[in-house]
PDB file of N, CA and C in Angstrom:
ATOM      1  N   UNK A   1       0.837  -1.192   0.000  1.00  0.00           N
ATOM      2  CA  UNK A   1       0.000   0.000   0.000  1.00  0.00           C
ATOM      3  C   UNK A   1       0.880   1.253   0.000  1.00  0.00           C
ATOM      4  N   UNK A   2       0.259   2.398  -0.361  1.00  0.00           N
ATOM      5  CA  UNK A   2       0.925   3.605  -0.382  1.00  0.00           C
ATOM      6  C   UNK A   2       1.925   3.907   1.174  1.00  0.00           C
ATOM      7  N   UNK A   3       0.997   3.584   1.885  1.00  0.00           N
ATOM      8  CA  UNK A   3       1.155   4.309   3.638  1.00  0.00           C
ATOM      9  C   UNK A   3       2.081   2.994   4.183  1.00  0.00           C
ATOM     10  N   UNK A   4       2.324   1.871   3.473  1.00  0.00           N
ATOM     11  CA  UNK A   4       3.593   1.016   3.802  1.00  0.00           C
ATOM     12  C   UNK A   4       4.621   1.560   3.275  1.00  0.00           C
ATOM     13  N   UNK A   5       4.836   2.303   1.967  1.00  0.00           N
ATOM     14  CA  UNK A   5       5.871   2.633   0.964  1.00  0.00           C
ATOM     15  C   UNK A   5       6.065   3.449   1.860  1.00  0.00           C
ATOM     16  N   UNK A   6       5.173   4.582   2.254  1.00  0.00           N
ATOM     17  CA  UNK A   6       5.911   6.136   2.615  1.00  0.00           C
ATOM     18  C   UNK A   6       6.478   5.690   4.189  1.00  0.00           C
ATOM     19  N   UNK A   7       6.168   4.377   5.177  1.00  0.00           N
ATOM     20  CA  UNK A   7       6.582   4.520   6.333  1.00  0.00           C
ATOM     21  C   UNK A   7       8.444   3.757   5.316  1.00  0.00           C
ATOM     22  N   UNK A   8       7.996   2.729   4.950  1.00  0.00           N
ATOM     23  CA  UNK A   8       9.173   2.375   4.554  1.00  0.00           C
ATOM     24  C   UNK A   8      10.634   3.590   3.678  1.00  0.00           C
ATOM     25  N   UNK A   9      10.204   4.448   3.101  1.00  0.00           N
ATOM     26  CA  UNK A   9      10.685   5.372   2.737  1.00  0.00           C
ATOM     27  C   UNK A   9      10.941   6.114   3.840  1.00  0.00           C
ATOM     28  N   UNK A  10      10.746   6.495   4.699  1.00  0.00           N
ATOM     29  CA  UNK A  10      10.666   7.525   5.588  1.00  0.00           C
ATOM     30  C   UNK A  10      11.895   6.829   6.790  1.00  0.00           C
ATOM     31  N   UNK A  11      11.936   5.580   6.793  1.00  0.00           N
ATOM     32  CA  UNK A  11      12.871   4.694   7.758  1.00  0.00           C
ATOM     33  C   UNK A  11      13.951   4.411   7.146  1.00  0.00           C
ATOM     34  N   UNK A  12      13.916   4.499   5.669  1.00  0.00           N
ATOM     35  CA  UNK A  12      14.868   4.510   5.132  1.00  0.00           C
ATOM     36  C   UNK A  12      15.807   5.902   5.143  1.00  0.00           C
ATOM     37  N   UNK A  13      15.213   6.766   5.135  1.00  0.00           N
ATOM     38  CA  UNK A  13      15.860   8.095   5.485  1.00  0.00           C
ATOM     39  C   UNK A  13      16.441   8.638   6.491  1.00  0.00           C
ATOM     40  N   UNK A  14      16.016   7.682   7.668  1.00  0.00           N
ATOM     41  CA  UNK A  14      16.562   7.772   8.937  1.00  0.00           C
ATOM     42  C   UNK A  14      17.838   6.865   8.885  1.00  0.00           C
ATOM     43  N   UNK A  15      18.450   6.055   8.275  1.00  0.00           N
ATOM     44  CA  UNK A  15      19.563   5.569   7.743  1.00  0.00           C
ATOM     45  C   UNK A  15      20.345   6.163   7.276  1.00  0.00           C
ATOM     46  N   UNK A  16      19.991   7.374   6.533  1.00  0.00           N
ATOM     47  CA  UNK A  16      21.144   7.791   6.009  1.00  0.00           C
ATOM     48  C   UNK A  16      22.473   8.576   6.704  1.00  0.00           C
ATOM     49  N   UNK A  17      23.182   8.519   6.163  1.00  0.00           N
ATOM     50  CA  UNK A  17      24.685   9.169   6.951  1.00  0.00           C
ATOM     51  C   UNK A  17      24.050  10.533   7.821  1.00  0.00           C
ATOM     52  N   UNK A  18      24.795  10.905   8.381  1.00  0.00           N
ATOM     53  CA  UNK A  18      24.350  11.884   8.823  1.00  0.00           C
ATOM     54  C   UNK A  18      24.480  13.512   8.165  1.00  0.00           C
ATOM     55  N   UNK A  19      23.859  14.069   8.642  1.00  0.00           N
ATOM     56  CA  UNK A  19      23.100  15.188   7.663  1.00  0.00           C
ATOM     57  C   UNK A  19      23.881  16.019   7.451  1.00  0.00           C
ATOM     58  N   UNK A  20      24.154  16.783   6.305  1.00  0.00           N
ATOM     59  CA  UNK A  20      25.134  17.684   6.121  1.00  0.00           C
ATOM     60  C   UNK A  20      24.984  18.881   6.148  1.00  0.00           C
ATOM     61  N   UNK A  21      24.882  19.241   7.370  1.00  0.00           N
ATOM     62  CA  UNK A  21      24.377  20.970   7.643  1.00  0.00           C
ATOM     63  C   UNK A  21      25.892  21.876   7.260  1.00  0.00           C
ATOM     64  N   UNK A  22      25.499  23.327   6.636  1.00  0.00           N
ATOM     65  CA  UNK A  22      26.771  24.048   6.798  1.00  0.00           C
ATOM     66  C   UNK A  22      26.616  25.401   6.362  1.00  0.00           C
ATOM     67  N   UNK A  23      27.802  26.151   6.924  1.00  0.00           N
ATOM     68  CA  UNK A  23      27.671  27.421   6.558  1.00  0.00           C
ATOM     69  C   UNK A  23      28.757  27.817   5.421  1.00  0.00           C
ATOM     70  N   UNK A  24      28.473  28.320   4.369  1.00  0.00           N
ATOM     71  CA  UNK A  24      29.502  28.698   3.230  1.00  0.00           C
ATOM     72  C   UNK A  24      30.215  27.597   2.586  1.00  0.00           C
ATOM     73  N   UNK A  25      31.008  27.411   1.593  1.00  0.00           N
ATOM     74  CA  UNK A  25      31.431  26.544   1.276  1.00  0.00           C
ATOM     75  C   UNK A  25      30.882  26.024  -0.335  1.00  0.00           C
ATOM     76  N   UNK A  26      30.788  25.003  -0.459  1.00  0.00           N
ATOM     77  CA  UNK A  26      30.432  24.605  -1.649  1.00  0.00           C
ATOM     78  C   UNK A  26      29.125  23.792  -1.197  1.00  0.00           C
ATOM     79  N   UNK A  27      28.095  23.619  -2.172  1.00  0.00           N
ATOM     80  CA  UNK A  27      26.391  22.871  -1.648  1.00  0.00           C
ATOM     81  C   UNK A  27      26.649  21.493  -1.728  1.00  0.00           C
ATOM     82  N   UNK A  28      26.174  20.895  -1.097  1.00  0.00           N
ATOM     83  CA  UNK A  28      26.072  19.467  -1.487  1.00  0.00           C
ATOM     84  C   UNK A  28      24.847  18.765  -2.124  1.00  0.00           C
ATOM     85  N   UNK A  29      24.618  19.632  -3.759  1.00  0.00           N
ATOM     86  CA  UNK A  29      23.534  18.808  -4.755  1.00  0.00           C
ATOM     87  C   UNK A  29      23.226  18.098  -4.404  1.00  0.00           C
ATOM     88  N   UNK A  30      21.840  17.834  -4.436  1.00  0.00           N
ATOM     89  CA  UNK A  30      20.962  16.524  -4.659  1.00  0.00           C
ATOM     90  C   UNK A  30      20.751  16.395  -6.081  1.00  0.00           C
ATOM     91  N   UNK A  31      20.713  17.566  -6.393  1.00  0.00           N
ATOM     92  CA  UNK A  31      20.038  17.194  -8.237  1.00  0.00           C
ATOM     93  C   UNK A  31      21.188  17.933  -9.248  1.00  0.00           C
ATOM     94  N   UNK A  32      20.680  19.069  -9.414  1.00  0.00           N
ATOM     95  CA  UNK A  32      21.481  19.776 -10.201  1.00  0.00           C
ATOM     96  C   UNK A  32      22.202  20.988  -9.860  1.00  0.00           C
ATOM     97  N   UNK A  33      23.687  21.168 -10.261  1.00  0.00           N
ATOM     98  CA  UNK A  33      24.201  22.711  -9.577  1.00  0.00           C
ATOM     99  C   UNK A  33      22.929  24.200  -9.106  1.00  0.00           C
ATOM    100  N   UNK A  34      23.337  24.869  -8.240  1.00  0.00           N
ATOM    101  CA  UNK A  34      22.391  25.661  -8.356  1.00  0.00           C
ATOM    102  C   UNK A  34      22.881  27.230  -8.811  1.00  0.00           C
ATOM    103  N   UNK A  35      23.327  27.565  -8.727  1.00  0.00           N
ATOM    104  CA  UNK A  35      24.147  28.607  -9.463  1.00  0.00           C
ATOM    105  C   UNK A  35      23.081  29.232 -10.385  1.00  0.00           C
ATOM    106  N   UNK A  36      23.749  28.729 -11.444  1.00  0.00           N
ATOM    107  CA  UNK A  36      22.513  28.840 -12.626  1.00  0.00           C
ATOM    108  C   UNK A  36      20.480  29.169 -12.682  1.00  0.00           C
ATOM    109  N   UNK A  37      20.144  28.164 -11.233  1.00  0.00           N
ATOM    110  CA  UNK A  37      19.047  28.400 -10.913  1.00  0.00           C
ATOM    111  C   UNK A  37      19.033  29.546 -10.042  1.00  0.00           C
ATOM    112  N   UNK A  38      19.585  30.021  -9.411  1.00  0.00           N
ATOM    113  CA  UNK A  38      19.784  31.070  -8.481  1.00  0.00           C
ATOM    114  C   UNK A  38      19.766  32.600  -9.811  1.00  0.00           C
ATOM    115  N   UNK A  39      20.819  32.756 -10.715  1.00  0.00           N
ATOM    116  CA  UNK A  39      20.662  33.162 -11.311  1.00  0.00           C
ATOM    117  C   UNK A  39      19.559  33.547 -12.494  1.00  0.00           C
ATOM    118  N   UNK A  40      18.692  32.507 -12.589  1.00  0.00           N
ATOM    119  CA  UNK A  40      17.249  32.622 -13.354  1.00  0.00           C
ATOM    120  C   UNK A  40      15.917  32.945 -12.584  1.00  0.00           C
ATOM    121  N   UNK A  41      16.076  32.832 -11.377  1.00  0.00           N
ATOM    122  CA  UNK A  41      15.303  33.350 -10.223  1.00  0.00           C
ATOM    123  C   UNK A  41      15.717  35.054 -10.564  1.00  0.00           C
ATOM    124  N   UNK A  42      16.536  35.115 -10.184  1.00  0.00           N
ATOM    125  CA  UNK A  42      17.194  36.594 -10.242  1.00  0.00           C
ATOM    126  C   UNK A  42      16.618  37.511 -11.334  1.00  0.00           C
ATOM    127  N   UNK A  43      16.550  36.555 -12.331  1.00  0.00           N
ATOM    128  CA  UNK A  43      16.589  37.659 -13.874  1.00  0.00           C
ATOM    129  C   UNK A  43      14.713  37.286 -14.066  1.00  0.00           C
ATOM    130  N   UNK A  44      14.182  37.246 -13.022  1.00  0.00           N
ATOM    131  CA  UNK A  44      12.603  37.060 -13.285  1.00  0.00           C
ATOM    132  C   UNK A  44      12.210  35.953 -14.047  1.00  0.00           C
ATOM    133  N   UNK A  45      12.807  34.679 -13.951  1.00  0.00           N
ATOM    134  CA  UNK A  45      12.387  33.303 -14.992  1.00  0.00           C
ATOM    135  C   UNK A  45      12.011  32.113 -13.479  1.00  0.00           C
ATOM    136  N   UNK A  46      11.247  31.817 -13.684  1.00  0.00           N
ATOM    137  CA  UNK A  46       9.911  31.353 -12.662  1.00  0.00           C
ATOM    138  C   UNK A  46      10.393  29.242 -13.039  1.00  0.00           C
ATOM    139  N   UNK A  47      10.242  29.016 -12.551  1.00  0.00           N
ATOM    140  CA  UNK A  47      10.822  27.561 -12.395  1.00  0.00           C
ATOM    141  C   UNK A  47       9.675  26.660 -14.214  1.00  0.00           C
ATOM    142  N   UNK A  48       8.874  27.582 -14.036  1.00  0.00           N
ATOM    143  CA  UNK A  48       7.691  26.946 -15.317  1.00  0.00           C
ATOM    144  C   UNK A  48       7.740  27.394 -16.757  1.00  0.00           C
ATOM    145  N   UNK A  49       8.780  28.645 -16.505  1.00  0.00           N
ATOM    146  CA  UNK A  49       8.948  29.074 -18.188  1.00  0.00           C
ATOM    147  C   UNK A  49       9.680  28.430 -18.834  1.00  0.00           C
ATOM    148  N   UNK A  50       9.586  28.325 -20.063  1.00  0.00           N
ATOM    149  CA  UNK A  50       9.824  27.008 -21.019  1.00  0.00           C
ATOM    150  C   UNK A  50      11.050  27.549 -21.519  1.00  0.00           C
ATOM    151  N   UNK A  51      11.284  28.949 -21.619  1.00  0.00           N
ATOM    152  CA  UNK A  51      12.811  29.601 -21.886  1.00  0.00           C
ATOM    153  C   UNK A  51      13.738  28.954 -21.413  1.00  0.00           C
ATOM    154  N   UNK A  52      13.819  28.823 -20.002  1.00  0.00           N
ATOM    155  CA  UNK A  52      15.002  28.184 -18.829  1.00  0.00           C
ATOM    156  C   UNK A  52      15.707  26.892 -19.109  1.00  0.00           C
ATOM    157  N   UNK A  53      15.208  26.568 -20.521  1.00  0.00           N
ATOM    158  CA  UNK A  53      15.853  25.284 -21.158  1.00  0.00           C
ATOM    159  C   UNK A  53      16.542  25.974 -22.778  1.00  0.00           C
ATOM    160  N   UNK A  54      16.820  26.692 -22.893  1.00  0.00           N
ATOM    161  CA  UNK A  54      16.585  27.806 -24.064  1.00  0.00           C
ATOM    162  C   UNK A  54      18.212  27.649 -23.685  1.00  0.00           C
ATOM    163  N   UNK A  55      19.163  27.155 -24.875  1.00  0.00           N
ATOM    164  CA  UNK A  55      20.716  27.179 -24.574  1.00  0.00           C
ATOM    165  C   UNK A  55      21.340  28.669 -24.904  1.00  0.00           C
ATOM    166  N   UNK A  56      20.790  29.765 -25.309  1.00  0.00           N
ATOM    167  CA  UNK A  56      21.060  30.803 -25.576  1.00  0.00           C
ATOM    168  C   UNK A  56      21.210  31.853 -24.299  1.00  0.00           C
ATOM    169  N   UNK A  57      19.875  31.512 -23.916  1.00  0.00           N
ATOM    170  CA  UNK A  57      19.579  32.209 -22.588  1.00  0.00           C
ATOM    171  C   UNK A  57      20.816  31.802 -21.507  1.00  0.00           C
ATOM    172  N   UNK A  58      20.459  29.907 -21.456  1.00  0.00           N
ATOM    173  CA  UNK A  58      21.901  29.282 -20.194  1.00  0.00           C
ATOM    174  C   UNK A  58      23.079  29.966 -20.317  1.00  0.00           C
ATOM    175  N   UNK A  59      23.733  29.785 -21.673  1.00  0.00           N
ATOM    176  CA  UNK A  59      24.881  30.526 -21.522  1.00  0.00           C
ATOM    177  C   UNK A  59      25.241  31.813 -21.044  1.00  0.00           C
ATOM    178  N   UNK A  60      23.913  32.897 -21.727  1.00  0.00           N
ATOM    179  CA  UNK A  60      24.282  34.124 -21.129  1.00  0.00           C
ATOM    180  C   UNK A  60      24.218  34.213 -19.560  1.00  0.00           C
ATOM    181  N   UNK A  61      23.065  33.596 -19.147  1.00  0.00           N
ATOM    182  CA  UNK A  61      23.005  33.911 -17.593  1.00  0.00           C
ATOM    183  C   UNK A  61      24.004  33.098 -16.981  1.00  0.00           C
ATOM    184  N   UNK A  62      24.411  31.601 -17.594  1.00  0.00           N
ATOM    185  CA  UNK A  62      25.431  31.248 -16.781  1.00  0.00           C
ATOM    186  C   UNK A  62      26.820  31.854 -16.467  1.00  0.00           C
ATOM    187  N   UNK A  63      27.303  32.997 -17.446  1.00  0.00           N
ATOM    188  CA  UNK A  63      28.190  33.565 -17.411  1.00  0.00           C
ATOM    189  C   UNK A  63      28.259  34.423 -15.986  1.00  0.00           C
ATOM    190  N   UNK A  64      27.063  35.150 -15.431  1.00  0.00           N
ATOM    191  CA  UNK A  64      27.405  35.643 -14.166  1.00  0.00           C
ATOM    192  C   UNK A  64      27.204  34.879 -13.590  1.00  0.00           C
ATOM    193  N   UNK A  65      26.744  33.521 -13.319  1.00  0.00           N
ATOM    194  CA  UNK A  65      26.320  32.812 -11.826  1.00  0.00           C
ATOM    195  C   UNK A  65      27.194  32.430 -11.588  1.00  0.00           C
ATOM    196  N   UNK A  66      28.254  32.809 -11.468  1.00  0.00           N
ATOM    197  CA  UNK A  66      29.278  32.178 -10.522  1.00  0.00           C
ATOM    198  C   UNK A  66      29.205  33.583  -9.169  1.00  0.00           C
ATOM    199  N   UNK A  67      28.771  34.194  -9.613  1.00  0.00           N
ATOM    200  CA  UNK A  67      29.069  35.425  -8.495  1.00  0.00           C
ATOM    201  C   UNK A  67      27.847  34.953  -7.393  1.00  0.00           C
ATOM    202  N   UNK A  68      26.784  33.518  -7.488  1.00  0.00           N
ATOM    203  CA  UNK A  68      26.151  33.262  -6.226  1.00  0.00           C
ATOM    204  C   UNK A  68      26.997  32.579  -5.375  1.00  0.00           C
ATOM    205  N   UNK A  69      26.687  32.722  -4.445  1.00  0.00           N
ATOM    206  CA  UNK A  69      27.868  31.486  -3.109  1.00  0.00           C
ATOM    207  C   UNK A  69      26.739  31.447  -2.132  1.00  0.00           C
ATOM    208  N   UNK A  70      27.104  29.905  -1.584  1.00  0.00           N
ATOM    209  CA  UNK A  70      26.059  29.205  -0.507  1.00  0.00           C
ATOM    210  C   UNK A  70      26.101  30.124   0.961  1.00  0.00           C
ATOM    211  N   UNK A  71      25.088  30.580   1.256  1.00  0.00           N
ATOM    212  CA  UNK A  71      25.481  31.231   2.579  1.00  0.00           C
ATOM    213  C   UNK A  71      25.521  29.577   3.485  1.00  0.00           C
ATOM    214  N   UNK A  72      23.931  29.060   3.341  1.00  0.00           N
ATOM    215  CA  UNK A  72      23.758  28.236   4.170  1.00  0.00           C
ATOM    216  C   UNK A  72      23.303  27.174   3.973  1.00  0.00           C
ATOM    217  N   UNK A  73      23.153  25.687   4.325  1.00  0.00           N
ATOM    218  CA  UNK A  73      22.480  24.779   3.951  1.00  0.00           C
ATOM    219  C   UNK A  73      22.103  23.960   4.957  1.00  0.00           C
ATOM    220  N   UNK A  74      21.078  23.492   4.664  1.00  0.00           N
ATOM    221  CA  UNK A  74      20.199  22.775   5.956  1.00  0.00           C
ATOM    222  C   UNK A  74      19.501  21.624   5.530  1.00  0.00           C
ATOM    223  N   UNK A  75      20.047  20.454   6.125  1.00  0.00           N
ATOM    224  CA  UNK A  75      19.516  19.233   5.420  1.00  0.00           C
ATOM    225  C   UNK A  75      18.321  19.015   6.290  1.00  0.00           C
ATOM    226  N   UNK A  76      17.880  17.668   6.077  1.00  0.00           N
ATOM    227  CA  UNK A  76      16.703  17.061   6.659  1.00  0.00           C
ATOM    228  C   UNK A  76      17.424  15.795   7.847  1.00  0.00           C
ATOM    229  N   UNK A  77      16.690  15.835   8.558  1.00  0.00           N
ATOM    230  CA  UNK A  77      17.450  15.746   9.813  1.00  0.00           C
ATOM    231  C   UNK A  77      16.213  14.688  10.805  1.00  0.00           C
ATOM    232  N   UNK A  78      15.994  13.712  10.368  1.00  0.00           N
ATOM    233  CA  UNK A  78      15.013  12.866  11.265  1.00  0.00           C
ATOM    234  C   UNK A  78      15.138  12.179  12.393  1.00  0.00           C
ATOM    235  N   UNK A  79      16.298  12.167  12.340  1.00  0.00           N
ATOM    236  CA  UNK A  79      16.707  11.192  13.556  1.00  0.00           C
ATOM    237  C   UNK A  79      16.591  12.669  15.158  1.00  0.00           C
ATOM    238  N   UNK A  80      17.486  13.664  15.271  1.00  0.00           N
ATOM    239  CA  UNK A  80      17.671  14.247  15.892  1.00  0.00           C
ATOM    240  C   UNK A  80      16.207  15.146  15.826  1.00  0.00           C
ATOM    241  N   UNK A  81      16.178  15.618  14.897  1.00  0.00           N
ATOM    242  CA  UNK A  81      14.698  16.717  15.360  1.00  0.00           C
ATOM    243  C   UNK A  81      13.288  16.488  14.197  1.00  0.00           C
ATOM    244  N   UNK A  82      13.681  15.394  13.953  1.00  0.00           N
ATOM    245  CA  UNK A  82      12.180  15.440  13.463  1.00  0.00           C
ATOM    246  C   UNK A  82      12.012  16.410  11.812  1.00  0.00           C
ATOM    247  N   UNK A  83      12.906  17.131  11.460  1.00  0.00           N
ATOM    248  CA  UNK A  83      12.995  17.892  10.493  1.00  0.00           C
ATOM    249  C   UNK A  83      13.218  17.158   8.913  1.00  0.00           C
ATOM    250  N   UNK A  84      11.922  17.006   8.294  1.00  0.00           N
ATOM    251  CA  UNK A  84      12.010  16.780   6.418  1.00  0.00           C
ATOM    252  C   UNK A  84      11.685  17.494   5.819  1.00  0.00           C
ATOM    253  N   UNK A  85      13.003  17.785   4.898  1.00  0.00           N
ATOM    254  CA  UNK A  85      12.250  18.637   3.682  1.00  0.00           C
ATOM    255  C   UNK A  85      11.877  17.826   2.652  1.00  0.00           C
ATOM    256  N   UNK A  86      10.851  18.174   2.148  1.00  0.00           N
ATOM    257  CA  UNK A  86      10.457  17.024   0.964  1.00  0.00           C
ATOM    258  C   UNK A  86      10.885  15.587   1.286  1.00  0.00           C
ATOM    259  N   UNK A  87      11.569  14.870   0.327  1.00  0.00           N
ATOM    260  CA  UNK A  87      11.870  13.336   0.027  1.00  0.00           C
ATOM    261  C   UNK A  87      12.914  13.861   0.745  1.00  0.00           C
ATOM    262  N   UNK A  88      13.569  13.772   1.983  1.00  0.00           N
ATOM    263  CA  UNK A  88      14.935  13.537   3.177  1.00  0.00           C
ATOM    264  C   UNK A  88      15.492  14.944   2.066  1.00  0.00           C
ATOM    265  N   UNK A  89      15.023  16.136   1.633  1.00  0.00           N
ATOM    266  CA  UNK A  89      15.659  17.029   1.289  1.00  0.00           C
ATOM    267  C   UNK A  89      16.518  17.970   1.898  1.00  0.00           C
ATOM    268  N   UNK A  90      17.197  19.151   1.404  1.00  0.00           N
ATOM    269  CA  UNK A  90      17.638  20.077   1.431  1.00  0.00           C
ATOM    270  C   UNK A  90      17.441  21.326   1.244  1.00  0.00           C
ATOM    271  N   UNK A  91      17.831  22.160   2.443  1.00  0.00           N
ATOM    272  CA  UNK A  91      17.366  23.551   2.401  1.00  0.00           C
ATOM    273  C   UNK A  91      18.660  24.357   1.526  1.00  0.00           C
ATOM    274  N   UNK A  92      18.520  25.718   0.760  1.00  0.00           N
ATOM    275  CA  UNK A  92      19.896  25.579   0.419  1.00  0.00           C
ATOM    276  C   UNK A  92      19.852  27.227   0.152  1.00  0.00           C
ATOM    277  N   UNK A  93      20.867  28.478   1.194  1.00  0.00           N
ATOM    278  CA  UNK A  93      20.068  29.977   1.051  1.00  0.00           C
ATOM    279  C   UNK A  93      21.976  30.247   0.145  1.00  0.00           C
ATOM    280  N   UNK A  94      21.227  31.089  -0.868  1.00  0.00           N
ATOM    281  CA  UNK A  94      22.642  31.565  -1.778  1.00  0.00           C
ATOM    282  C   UNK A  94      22.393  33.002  -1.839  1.00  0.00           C
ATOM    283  N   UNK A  95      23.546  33.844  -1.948  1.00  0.00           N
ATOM    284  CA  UNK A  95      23.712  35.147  -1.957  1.00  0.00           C
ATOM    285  C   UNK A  95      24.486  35.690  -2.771  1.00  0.00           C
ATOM    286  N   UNK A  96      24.421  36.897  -3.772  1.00  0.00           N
ATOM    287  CA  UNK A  96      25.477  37.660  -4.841  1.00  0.00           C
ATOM    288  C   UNK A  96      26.622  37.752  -3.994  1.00  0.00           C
ATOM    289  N   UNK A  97      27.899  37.877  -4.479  1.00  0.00           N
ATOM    290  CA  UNK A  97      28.765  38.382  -3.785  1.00  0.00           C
ATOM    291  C   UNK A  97      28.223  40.193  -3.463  1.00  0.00           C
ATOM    292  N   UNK A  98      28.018  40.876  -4.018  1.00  0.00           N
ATOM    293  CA  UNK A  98      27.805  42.376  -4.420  1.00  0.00           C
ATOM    294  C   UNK A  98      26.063  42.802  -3.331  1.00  0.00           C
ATOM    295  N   UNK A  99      25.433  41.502  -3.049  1.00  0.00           N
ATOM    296  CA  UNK A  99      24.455  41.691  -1.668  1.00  0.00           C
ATOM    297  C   UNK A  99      25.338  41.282  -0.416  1.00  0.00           C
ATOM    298  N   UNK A 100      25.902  40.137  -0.640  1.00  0.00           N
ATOM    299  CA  UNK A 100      26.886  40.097   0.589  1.00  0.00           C
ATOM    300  C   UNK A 100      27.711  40.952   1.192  1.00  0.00           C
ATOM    301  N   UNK A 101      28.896  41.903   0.590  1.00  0.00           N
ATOM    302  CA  UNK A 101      29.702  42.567   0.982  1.00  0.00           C
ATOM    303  C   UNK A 101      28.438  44.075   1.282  1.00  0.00           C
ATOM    304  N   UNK A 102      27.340  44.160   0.823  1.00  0.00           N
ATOM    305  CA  UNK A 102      26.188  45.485   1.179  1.00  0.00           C
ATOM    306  C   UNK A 102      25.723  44.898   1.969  1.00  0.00           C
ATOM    307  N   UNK A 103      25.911  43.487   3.198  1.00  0.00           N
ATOM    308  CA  UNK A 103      25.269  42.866   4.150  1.00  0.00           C
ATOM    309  C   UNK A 103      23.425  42.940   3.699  1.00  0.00           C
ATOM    310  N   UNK A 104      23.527  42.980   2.807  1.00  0.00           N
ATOM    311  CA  UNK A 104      21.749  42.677   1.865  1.00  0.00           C
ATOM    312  C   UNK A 104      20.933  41.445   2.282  1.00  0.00           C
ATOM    313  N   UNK A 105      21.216  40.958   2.910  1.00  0.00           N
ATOM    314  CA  UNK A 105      20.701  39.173   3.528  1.00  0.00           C
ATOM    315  C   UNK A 105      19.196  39.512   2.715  1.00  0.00           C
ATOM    316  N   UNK A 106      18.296  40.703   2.916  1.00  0.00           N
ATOM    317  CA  UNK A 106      17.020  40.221   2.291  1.00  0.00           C
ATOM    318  C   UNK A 106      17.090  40.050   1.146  1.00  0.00           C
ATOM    319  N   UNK A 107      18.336  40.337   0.027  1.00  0.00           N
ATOM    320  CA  UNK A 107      18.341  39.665  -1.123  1.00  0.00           C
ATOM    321  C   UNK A 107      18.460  38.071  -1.104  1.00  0.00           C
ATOM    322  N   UNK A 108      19.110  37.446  -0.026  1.00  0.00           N
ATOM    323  CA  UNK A 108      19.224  35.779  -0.315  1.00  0.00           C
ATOM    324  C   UNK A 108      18.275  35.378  -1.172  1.00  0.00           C
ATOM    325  N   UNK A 109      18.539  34.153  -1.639  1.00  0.00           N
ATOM    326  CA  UNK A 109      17.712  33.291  -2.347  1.00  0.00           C
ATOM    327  C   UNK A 109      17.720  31.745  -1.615  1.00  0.00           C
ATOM    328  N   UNK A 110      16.486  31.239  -1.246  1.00  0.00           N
ATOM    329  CA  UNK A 110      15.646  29.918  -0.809  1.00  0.00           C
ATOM    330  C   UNK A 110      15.771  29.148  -1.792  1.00  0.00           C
ATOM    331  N   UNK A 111      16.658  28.202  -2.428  1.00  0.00           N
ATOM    332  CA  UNK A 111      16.941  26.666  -3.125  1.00  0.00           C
ATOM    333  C   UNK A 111      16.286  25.359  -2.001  1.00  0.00           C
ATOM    334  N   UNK A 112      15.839  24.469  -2.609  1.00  0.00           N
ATOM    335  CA  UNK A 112      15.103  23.273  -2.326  1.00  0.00           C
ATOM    336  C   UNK A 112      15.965  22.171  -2.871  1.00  0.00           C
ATOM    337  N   UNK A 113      16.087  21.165  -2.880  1.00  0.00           N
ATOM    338  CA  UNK A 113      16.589  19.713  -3.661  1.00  0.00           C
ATOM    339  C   UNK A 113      16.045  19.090  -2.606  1.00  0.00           C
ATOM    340  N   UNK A 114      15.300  17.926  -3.674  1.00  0.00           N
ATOM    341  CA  UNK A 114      14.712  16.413  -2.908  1.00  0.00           C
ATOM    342  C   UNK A 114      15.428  15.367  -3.773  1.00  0.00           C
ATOM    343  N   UNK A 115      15.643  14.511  -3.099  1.00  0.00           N
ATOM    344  CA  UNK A 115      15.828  12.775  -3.887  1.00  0.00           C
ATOM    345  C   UNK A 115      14.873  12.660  -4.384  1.00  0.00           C
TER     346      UNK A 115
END
């Protein structure tokens, strides 16, 4: 049944290594770099526009996303507090260099990744 899968899924997640919380540094993907997505957030492209696969567009915007960096990341954490994001996901907050050094924190950007 469904509600066997999701307890079984859910115990399975409590297995895993332990969680990789951190501040700065490099992210630890679940799916795909985020850089790039951080950067299409930025330039007003919404996770559903059909552009964001558009290799014209990637290149140009990928050219600045290197200037995002991970402030913070926050995994899912079941064993100790009870905390899932999505499928045993990841929280993941990125910042411009150019909001960072203006201490801008309300510019951050909120990234997600699930298994």
């Amino acid at each position: 049944s469904a509600e066997e899968e999701d307890a079984y899924y859910y115990d399975w997640c409590r297995l895993l290594p332990n969680p990789i919380n951190k501040m700065l540094g490099h992210s630890n993907d679940i799916q795909n770099p985020q850089q790039i997505e951080c950067q299409m957030y930025a330039n007003g492209f919404d996770a559903d526009d059909p552009r964001r696969h558009e290799e014209p567009l990637r290149s140009e915007l990928r050219k600045s996303a290197t200037n995002w960096h991970l402030l913070l990341q926050i995994d899912s954490n079941w064993g100790e507090c009870d905390m899932v994001w999505g499928d045993c996901g990841r929280f993941y907050l990125w910042i411009t260099d150019e909001d960072l050094r203006a201490q801008r924190l309300e510019n951050a950007l909120l990234l997600t990744q699930c298994s």
